[in-house]
Protein backbone atom coordinates (compact mmCIF):
# COMPACT_ATOMS: atom_id res chain seq x y z
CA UNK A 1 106.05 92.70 89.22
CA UNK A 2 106.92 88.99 90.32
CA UNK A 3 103.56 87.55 91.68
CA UNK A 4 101.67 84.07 91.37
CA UNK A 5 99.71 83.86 93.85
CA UNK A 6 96.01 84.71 93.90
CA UNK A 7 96.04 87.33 96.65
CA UNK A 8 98.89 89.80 94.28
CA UNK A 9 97.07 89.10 91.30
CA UNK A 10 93.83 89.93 92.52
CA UNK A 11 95.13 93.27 94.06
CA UNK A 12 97.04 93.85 90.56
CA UNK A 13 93.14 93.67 88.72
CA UNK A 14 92.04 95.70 91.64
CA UNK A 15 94.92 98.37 90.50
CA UNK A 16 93.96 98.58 87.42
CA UNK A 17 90.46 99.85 88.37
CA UNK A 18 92.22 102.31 90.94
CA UNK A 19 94.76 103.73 88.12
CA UNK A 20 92.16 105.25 85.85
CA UNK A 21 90.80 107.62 88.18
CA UNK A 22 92.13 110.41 90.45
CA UNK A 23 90.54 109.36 93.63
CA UNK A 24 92.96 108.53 97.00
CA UNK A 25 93.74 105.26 98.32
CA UNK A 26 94.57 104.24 101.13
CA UNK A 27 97.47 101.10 101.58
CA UNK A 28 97.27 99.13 104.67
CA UNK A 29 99.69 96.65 105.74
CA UNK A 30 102.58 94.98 107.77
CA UNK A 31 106.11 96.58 107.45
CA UNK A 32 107.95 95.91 104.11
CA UNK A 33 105.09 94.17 102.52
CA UNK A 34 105.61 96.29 99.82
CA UNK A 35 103.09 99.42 100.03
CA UNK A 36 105.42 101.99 97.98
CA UNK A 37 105.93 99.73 95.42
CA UNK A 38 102.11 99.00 94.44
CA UNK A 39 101.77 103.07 95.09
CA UNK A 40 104.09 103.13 92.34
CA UNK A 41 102.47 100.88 90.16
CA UNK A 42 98.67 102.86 91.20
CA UNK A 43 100.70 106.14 89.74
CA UNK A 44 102.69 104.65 86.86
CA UNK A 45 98.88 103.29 85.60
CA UNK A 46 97.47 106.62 86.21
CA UNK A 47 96.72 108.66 83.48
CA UNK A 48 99.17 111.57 85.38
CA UNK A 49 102.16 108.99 85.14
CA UNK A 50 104.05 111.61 83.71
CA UNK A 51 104.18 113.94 86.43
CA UNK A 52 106.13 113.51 89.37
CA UNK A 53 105.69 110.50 91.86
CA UNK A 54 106.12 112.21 95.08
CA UNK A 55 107.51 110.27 98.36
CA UNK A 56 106.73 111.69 102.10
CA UNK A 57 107.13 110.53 105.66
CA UNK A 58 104.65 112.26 107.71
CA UNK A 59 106.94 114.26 109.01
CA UNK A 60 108.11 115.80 105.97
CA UNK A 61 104.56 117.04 104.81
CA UNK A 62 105.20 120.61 105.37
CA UNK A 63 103.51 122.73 102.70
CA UNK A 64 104.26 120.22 99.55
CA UNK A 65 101.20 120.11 98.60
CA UNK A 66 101.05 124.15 97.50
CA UNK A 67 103.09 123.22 94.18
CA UNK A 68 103.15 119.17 94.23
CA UNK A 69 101.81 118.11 90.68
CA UNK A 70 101.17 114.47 90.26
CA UNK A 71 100.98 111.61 93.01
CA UNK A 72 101.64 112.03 96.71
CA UNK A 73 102.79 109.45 98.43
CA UNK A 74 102.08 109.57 102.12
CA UNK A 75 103.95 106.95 104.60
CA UNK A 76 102.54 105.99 107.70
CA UNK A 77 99.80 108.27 107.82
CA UNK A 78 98.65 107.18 110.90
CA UNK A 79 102.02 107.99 112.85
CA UNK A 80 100.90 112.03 112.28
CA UNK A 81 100.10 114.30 115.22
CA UNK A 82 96.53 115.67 115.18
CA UNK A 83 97.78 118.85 114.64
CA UNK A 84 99.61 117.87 111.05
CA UNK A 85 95.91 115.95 110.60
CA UNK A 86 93.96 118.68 110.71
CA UNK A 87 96.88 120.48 108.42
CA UNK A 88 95.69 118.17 106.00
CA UNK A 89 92.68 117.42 105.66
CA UNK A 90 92.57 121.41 105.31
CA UNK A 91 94.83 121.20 102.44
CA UNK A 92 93.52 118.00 100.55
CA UNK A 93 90.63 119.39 100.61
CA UNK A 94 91.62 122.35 97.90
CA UNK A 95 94.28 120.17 96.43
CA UNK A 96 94.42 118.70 92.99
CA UNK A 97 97.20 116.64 93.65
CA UNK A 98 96.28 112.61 93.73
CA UNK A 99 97.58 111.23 97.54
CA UNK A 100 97.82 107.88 97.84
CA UNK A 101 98.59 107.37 101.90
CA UNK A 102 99.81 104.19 103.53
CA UNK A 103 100.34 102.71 107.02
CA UNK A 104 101.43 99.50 108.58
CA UNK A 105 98.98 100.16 112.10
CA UNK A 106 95.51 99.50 112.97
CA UNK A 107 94.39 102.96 111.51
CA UNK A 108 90.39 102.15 112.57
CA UNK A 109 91.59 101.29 116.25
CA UNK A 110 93.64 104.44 115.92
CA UNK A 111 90.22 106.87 115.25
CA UNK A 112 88.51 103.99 118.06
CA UNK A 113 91.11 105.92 120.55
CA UNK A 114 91.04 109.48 119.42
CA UNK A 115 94.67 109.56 117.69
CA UNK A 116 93.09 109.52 114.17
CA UNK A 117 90.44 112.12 112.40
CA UNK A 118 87.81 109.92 111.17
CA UNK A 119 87.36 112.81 108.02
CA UNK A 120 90.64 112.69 107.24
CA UNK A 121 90.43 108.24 107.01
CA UNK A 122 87.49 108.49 105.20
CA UNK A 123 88.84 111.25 102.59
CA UNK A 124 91.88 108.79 102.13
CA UNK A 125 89.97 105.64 101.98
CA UNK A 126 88.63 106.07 99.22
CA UNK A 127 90.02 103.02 97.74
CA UNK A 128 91.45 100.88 100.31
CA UNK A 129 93.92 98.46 99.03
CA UNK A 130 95.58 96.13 101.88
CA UNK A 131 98.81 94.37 100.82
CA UNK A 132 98.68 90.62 102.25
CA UNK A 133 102.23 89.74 104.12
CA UNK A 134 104.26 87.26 102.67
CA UNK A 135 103.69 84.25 104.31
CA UNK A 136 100.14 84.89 103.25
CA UNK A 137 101.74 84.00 99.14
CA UNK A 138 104.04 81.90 99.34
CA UNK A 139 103.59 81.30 95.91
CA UNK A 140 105.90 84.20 95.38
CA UNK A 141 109.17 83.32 97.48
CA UNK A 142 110.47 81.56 95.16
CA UNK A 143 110.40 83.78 92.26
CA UNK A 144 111.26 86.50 94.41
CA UNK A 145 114.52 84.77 96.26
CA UNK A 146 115.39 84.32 92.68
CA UNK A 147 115.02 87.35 91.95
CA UNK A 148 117.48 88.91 94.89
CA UNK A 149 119.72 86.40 94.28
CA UNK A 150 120.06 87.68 90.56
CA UNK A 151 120.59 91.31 92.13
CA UNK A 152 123.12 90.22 94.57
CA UNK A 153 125.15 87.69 92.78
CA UNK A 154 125.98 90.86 90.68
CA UNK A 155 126.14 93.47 93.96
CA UNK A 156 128.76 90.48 94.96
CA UNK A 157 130.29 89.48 91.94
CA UNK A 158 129.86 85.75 92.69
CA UNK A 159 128.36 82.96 91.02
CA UNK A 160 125.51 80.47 92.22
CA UNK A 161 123.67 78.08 89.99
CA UNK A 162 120.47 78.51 92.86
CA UNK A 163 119.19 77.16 95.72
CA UNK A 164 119.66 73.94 97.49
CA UNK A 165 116.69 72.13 97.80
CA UNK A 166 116.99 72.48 101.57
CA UNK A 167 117.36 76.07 101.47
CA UNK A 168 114.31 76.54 99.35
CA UNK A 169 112.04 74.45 101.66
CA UNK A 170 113.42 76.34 104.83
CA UNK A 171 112.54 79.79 102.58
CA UNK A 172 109.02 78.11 101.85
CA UNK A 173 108.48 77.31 105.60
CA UNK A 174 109.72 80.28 107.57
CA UNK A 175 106.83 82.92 108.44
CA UNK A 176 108.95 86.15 107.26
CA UNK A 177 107.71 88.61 110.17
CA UNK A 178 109.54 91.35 108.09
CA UNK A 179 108.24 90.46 104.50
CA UNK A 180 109.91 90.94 101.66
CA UNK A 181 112.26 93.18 102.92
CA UNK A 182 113.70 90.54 104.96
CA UNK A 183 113.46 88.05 102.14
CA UNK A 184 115.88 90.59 100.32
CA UNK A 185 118.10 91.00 103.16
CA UNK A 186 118.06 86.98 103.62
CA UNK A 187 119.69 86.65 99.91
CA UNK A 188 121.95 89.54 99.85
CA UNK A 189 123.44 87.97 103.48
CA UNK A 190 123.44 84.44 101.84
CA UNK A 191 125.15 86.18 98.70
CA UNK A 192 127.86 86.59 101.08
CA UNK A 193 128.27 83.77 102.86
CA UNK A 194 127.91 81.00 100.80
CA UNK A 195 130.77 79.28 99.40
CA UNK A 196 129.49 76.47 97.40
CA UNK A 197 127.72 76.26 93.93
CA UNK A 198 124.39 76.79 95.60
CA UNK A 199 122.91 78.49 98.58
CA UNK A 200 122.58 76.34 101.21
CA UNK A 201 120.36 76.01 104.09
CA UNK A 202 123.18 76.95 106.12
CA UNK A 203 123.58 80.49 103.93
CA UNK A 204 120.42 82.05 104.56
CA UNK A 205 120.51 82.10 108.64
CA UNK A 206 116.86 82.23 109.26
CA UNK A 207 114.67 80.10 111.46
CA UNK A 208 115.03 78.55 114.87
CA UNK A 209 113.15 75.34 114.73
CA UNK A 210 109.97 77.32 116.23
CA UNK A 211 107.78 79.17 113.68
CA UNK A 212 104.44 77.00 114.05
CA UNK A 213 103.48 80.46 115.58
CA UNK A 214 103.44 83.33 112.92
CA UNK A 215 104.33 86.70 114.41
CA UNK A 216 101.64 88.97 113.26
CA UNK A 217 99.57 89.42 116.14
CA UNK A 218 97.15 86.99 115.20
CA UNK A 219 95.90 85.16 118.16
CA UNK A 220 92.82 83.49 117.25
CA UNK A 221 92.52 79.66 117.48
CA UNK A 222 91.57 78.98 113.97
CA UNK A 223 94.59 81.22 112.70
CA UNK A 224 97.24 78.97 114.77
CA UNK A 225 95.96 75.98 113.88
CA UNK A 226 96.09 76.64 110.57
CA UNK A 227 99.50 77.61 110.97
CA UNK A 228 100.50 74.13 112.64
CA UNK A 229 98.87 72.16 110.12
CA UNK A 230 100.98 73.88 107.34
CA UNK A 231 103.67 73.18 108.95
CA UNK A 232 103.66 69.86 109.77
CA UNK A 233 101.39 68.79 106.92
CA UNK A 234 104.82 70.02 104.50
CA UNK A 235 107.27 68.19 106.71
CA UNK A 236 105.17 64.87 106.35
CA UNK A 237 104.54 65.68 102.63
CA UNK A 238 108.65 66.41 102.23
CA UNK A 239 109.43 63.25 104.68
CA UNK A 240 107.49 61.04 102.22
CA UNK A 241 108.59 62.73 98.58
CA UNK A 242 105.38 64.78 98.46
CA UNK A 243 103.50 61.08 98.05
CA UNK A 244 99.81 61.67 99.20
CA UNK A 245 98.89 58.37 99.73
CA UNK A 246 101.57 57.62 102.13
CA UNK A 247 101.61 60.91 103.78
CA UNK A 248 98.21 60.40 104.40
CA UNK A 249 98.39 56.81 105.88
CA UNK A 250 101.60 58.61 108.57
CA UNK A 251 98.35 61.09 109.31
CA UNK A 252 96.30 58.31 109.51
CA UNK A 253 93.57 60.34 107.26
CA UNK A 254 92.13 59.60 104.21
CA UNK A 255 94.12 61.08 100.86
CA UNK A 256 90.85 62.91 99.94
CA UNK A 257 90.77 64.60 102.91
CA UNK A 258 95.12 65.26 102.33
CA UNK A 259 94.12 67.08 99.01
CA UNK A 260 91.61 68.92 100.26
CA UNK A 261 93.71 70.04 103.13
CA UNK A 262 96.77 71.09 100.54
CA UNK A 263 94.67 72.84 98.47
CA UNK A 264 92.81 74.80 101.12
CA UNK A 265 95.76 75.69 103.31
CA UNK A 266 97.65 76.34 99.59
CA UNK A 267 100.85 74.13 100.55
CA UNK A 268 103.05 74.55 97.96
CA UNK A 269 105.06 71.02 96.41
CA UNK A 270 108.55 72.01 97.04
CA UNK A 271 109.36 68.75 95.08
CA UNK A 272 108.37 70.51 91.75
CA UNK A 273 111.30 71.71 89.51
């Protein structure tokens, strides 16, 4: 598991609790945030780690759960007719078998509408566990772009001593609407275009000069200013070395307010080997 930052580790303590006990849980979050993979980690914890682990779409329920043994792994629970609902809340209900059910949608705005059973939510949420979205820990691009690039470099058989400083800080910056899926994708298509020693900027094909605006939905006022000041807080920061005293005179505030400002919006010092 690659994580830093304090959102991953704190769901990793909150796993640990999960794992012991036979309860569902129910994984909320965007698209390729990862859900399956901390489903895997719940079961791999779990004191029935060695039975199967296994992996449904909704539409593939059918009758599995007559001889499934082990974990269940339901994805996007909340794309299910009523009819396959009501199919399974039936069925959980006399079934041994540990589910652990995820989905990327607003499940609660879902039951709000009619298109969800609210028995069949609260059966599941038992233990709800929502994955944060990447640009939410960006402690963790790094490590993970390293990662990829690891895989790929392999997948490609070419060489690269890393990332260019440029490319790293454009990784750092960009919002990732698709997560670490797209992060993967990103270093397996800068695998194969780059031609130099290291990956550069130029490699990774993301961004378009416009992502002060992140692209979850999120329209309150606080959330997008937040966003802009990240944003251009780093470029001043990068502009002037990462040198707090004279990015704070170009944002004509005092440094104490600077630090306070990095450390609550968690900008990251790309300067730092």
């Amino acid at each position: 598991m690659i994580a830093q930052s304090p959102l991953i580790l704190e769901k990793l303590e909150i796993i640990k609790r999960i794992s012991v006990t036979d309860s569902p849980v129910l994984i909320q979050g965007e698209s390729g945030a990862g859900k399956s993979f901390f489903a895997r980690i719940i079961h791999l914890q779990s004191p029935g780690k060695d039975k199967p682990f296994i992996r449904l779409y909704c539409s593939e329920l059918q009758d599995v759960f007559k001889e499934a043994e082990g974990t269940v792994y339901i994805d996007e629970i909340a794309g299910l007719s009523l009819a396959w609902q009501k199919k399974l809340l039936s069925v959980i209900q006399e079934s041994k078998t540990r589910i652990i059910a995820a989905t990327s949608m607003d499940i609660e705005k879902k039951i709000a509408s009619g298109d969800f059973i609210s028995d069949l939510y609260y059966r599941l949420n038992v233990f709800p566990l929502y994955i944060p979205p990447l640009r939410q820990r960006t402690q963790d691009i790094s490590d993970l772009a390293i990662f990829f690039l690891n895989k790929y470099m392999k997948k490609t058989r070419k060489t690269f001593d890393g990332f260019s400083k440029e490319a790293m800080v454009t990784m750092l910056e960009y919002s990732w609407p698709g997560n670490i899926r797209e992060l993967k994708n990103c270093v397996e298509r800068s695998c194969i275009n780059g031609q130099k020693q290291l990956i550069m900027k130029e490699d990774l094909s993301i961004g378009n000069g416009n992502q002060y605006f992140y692209t979850d939905g999120d329209s309150s006022l606080k959330y997008v200013i937040d966003a802009f000041k990240i944003k251009y807080i780093r470029k001043i920061l990068i502009e002037n070395n990462w040198n707090q005293t004279e990015t704070a005179k170009k944002l004509d505030i005092q440094r104490t307010y600077l630090s306070r400002l990095i450390k609550e919006l968690d900008i990251i010092n790309t300067n730092k080997e």
